[in-house]
N, C-alpha and C. Protein backbone atom coordinates (compact mmCIF):
# COMPACT_ATOMS: atom_id res chain seq x y z
N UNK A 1 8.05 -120.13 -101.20
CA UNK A 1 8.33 -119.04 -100.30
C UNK A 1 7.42 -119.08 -99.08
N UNK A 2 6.35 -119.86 -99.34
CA UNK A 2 5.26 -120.38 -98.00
C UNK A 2 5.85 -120.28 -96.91
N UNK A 3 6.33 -121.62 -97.03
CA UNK A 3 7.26 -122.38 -95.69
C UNK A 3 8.49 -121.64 -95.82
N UNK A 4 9.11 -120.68 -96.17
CA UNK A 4 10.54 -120.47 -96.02
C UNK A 4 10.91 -120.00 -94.24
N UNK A 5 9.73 -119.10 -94.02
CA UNK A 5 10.10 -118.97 -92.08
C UNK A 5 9.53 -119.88 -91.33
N UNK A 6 8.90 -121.43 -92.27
CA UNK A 6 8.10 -122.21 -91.08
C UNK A 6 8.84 -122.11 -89.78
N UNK A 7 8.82 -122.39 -88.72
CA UNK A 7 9.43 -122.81 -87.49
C UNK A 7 10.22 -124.25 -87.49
N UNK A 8 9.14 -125.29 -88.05
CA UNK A 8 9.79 -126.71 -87.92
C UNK A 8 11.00 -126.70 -89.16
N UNK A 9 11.41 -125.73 -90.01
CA UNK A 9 12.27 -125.60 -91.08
C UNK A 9 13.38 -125.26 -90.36
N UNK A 10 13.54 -124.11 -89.91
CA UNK A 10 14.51 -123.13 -88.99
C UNK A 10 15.24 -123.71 -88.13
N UNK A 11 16.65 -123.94 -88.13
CA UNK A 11 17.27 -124.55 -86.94
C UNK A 11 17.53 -124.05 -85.77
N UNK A 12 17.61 -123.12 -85.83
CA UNK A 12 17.13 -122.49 -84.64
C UNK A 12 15.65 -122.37 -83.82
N UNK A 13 14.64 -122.73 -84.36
CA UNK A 13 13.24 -122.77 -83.99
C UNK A 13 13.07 -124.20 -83.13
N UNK A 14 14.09 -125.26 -84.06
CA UNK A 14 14.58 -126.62 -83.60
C UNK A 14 14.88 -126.69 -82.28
N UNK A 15 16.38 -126.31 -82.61
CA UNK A 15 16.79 -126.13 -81.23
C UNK A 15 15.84 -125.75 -80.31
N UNK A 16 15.39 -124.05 -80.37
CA UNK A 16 14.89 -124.07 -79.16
C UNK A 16 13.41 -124.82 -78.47
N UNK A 17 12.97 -125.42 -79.12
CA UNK A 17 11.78 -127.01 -78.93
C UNK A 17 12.82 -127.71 -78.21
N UNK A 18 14.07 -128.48 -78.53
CA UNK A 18 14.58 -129.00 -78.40
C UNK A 18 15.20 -128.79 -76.94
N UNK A 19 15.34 -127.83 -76.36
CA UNK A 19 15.96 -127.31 -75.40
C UNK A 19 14.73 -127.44 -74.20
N UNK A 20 13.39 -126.69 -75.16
CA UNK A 20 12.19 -126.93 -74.02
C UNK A 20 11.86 -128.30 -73.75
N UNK A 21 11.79 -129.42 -74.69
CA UNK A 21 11.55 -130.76 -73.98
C UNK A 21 12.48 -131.47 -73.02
N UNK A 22 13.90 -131.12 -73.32
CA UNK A 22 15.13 -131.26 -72.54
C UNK A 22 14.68 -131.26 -71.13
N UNK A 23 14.27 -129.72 -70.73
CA UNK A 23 13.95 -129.60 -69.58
C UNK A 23 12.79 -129.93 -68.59
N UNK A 24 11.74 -130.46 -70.09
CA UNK A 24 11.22 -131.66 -68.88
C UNK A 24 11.44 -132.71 -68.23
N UNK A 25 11.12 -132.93 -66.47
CA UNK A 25 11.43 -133.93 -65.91
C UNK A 25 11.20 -135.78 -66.06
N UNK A 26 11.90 -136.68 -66.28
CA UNK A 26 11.38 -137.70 -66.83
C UNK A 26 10.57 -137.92 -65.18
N UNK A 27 10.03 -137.74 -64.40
CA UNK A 27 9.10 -138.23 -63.66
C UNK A 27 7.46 -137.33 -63.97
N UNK A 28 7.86 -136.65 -64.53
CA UNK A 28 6.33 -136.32 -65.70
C UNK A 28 5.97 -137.02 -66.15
N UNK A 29 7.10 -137.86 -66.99
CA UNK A 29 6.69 -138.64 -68.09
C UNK A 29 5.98 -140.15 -67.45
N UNK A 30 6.64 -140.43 -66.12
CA UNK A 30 6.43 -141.54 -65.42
C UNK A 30 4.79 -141.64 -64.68
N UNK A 31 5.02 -140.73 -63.98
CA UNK A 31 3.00 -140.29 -64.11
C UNK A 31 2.36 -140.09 -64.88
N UNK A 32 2.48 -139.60 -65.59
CA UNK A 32 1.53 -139.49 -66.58
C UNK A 32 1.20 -140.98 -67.64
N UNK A 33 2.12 -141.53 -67.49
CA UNK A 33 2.10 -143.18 -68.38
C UNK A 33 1.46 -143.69 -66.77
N UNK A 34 1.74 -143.82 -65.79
CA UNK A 34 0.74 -144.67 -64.49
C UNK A 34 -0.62 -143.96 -64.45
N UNK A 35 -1.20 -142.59 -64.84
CA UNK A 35 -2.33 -142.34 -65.06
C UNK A 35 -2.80 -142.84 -66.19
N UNK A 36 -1.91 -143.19 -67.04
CA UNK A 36 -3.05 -143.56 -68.70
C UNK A 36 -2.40 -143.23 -69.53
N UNK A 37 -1.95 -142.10 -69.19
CA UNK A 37 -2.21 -140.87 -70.62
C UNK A 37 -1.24 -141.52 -72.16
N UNK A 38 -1.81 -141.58 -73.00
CA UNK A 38 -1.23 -141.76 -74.20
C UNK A 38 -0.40 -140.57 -74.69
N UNK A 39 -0.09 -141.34 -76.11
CA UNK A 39 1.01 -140.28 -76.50
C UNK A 39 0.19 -138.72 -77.42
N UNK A 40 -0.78 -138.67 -77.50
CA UNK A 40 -1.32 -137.44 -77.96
C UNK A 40 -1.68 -136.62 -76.61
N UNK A 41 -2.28 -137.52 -75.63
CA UNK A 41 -2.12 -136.92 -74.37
C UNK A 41 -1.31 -136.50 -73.86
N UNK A 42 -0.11 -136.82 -74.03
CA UNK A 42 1.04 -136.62 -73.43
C UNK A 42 1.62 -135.58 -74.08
N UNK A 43 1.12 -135.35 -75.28
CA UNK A 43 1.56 -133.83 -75.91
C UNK A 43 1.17 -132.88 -75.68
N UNK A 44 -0.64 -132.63 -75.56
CA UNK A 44 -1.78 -131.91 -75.63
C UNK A 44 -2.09 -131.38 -73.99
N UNK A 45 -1.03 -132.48 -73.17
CA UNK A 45 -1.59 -131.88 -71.45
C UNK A 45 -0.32 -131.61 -70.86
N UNK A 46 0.74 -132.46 -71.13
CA UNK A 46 1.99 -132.27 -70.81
C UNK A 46 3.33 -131.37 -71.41
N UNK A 47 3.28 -131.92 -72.90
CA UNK A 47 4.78 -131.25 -73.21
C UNK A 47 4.53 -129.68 -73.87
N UNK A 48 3.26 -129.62 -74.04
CA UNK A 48 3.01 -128.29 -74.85
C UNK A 48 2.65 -127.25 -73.78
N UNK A 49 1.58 -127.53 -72.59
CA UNK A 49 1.86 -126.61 -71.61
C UNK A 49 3.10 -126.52 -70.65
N UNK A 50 4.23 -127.07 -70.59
CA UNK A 50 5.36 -126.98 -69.65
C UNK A 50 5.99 -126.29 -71.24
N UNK A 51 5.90 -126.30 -72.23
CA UNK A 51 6.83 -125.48 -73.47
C UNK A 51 6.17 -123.90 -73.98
N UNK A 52 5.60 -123.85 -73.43
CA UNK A 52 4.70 -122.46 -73.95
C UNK A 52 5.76 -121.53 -73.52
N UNK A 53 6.66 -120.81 -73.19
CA UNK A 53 7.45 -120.02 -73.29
C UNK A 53 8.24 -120.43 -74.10
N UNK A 54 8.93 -121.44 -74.62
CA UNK A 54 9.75 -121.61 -75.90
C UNK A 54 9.03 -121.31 -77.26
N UNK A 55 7.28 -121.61 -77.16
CA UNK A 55 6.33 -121.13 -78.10
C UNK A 55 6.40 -119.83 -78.09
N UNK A 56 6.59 -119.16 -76.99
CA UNK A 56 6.38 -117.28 -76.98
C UNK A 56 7.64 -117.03 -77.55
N UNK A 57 8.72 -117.50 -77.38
CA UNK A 57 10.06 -117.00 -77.93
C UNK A 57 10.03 -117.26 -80.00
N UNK A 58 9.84 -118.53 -80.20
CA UNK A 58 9.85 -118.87 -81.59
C UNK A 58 8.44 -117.74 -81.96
N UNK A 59 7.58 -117.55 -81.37
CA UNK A 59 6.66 -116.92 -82.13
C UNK A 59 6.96 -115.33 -82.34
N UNK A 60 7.92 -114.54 -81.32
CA UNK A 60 8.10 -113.54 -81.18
C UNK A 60 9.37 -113.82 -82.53
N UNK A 61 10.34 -114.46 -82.52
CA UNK A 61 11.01 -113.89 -83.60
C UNK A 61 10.44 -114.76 -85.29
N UNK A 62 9.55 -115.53 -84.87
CA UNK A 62 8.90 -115.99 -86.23
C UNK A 62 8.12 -114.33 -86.81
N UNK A 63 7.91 -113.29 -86.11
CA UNK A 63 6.80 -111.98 -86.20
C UNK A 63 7.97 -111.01 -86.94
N UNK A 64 9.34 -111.04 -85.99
CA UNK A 64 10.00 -110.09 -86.53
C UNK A 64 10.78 -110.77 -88.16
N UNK A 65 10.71 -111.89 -87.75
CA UNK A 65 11.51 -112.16 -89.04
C UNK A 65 10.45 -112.30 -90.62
N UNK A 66 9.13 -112.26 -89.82
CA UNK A 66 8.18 -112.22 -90.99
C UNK A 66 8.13 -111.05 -91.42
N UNK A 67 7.81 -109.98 -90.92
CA UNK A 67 8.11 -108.62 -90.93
C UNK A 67 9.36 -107.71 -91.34
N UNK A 68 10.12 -108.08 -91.30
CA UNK A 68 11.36 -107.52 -91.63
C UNK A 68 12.34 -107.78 -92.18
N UNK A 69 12.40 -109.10 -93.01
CA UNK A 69 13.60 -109.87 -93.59
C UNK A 69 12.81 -109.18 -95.26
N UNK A 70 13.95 -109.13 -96.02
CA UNK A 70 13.57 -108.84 -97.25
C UNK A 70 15.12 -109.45 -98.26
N UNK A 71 15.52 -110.48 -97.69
CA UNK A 71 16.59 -111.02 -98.28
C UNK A 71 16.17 -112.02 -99.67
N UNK A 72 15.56 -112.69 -98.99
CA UNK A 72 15.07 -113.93 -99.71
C UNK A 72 14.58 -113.25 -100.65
N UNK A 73 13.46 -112.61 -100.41
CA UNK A 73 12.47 -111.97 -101.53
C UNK A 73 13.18 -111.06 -102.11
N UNK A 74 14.42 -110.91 -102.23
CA UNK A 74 15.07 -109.90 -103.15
C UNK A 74 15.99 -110.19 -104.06
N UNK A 75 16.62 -111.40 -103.34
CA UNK A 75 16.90 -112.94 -104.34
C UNK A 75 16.13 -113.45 -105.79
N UNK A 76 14.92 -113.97 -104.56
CA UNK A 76 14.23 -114.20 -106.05
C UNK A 76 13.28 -113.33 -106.72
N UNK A 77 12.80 -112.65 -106.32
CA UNK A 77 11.84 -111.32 -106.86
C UNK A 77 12.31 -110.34 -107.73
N UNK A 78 13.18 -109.63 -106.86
CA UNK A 78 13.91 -108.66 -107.11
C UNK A 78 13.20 -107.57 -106.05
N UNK A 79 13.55 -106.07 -106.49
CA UNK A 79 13.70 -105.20 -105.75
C UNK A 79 11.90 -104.90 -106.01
N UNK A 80 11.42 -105.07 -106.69
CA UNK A 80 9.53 -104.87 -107.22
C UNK A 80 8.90 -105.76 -106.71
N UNK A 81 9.48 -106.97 -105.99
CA UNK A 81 8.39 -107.89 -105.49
C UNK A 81 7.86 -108.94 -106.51
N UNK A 82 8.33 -109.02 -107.81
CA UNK A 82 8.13 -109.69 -108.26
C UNK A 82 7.01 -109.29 -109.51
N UNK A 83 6.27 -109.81 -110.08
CA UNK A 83 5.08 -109.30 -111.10
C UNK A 83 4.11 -108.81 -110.88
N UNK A 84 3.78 -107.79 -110.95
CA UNK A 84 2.60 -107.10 -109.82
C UNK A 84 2.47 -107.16 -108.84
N UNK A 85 4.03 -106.54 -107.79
CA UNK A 85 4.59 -106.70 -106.63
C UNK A 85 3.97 -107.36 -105.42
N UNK A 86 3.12 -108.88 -106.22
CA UNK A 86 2.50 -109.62 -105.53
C UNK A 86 3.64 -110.39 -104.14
N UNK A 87 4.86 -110.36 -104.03
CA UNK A 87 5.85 -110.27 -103.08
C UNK A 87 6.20 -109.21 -102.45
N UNK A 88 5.43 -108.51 -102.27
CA UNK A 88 5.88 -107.03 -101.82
C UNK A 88 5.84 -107.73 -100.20
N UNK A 89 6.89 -107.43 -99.06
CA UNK A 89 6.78 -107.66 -98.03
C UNK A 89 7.15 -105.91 -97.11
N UNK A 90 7.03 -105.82 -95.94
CA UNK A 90 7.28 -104.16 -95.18
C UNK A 90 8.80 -104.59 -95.80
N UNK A 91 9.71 -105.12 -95.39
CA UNK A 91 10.61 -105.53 -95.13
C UNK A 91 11.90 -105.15 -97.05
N UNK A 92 10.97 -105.73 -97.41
CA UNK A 92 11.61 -105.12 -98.76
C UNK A 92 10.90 -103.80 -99.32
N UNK A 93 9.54 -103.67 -98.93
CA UNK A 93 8.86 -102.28 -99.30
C UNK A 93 10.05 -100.93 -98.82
N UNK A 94 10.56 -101.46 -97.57
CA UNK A 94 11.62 -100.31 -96.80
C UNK A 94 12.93 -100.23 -97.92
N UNK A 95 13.48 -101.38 -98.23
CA UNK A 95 14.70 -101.73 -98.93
C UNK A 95 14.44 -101.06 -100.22
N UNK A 96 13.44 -101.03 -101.11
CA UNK A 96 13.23 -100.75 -102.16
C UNK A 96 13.09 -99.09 -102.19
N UNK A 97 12.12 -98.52 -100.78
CA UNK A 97 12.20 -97.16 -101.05
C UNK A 97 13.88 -96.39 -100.54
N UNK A 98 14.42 -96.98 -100.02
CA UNK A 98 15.94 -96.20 -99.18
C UNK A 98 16.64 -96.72 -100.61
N UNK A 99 17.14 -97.61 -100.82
CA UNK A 99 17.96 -98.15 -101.81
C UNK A 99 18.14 -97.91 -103.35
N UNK A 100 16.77 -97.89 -104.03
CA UNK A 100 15.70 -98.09 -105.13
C UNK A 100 15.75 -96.39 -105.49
N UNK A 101 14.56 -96.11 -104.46
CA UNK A 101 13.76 -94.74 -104.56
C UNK A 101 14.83 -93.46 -104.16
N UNK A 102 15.52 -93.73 -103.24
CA UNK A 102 16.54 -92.99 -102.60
C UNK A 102 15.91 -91.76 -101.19
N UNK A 103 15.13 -92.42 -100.84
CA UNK A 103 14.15 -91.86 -99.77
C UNK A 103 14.47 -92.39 -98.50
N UNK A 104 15.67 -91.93 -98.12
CA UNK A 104 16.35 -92.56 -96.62
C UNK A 104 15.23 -92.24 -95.34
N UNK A 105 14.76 -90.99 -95.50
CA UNK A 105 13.93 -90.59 -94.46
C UNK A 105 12.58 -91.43 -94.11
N UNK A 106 12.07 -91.46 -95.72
CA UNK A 106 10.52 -92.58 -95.38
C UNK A 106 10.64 -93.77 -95.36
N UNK A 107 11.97 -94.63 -95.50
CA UNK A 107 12.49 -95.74 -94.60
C UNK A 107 12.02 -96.20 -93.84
N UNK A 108 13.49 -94.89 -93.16
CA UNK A 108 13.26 -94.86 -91.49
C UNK A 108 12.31 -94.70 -91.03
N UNK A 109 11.30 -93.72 -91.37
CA UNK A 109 10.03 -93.78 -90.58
C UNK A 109 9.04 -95.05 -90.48
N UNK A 110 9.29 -95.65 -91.76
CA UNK A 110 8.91 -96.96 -92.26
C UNK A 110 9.09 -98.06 -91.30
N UNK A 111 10.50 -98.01 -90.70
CA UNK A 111 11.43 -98.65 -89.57
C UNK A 111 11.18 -98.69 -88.67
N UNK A 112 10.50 -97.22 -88.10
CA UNK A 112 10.21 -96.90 -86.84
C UNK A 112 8.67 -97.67 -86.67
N UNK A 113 7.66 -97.01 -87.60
CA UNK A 113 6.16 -97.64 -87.35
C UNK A 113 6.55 -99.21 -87.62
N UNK A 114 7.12 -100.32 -87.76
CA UNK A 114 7.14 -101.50 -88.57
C UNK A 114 8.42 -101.79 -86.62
N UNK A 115 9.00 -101.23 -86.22
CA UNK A 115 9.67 -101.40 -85.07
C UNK A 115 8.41 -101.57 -83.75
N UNK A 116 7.75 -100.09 -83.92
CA UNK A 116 6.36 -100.04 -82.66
C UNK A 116 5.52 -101.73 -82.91
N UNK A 117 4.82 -101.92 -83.91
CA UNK A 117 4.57 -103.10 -84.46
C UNK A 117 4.81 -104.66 -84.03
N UNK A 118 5.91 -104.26 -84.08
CA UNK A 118 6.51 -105.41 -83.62
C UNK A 118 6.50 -105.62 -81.98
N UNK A 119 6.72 -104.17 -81.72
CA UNK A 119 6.97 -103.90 -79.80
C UNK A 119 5.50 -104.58 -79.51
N UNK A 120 4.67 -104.08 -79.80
CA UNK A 120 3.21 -103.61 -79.91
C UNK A 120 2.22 -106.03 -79.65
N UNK A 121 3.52 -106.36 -80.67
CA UNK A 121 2.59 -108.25 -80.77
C UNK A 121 3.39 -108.54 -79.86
N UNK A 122 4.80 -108.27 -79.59
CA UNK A 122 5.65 -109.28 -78.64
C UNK A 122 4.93 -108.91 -77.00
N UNK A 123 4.18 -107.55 -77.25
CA UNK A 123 3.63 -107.67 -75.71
C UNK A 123 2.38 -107.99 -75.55
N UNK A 124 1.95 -108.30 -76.65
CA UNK A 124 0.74 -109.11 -76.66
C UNK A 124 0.79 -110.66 -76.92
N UNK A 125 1.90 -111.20 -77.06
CA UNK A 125 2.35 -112.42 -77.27
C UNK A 125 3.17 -112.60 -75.14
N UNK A 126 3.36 -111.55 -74.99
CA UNK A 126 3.90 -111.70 -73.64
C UNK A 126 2.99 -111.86 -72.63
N UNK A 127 1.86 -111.62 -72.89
CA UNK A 127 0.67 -111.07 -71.95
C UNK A 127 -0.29 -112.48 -72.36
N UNK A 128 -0.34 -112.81 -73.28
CA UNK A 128 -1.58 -114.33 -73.46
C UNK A 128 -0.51 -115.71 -73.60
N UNK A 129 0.54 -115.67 -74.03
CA UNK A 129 1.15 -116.77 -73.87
C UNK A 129 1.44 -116.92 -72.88
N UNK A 130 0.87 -117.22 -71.65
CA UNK A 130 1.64 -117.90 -70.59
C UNK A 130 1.91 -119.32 -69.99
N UNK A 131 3.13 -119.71 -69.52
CA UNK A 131 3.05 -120.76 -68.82
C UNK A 131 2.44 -121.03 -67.70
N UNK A 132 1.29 -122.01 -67.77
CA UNK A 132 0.28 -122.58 -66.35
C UNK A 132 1.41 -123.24 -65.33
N UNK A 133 1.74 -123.08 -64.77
CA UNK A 133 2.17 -123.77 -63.51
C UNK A 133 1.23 -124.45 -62.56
């Protein structure tokens, strides 16, 4: 259950890597091989700072989907998280009290603080991830 939201797992996390190297120019690649630069260089100076907004995007929904998916873990857990609801995630904690408990209201409120939360990293993920130009 570690790796189940890795990024490099997710095909969609794929893709969008995939989309950010796309749009680098192959005359990057051409300078940077007439300056020297090797291929760790070429990751560490080139493809990772021209991709840092595809990093802010995968990281913003790697947050919500860590936070709020309670599928998987309800699959295999069940609705308790498992044996001394050592799987307890917000995400099924919400599912278990609306569904389970029958407490629609502390859910939602559940929903709402676990929604701010989320508002709360993506603009702090908006504000330090930036692309250097």
């Amino acid at each position: 259950m570690l790796f189940w939201g890795f990024p490099w797992v997710g095909t969609i996390g794929v893709l969008i890597y995939l989309s950010g190297l796309q749009q680098i120019s192959q005359d990057v690649y051409e300078a940077a091989e007439l300056d020297g630069v090797g291929p760790i260089g070429m990751l560490f100076r080139i493809e990772l700072p021209l991709m840092m907004t595809q990093v802010r995007i995968n990281l913003i929904f790697m947050t919500i989907g860590t936070l709020t998916t309670y599928e998987f873990f309800l699959l295999l857990l069940g609705p308790d998280g498992g044996p001394g609801s050592r799987g307890m995630v917000p995400g099924l904690y919400m599912y278990k009290r609306a569904f389970e408990d029958g407490h629609f209201g502390y859910a939602c409120a559940l929903g709402m603080i676990l929604f701010f939360i989320v508002l709360g990293l993506t603009i702090i993920y908006n504000k330090y991830v930036k692309v250097e130009k």
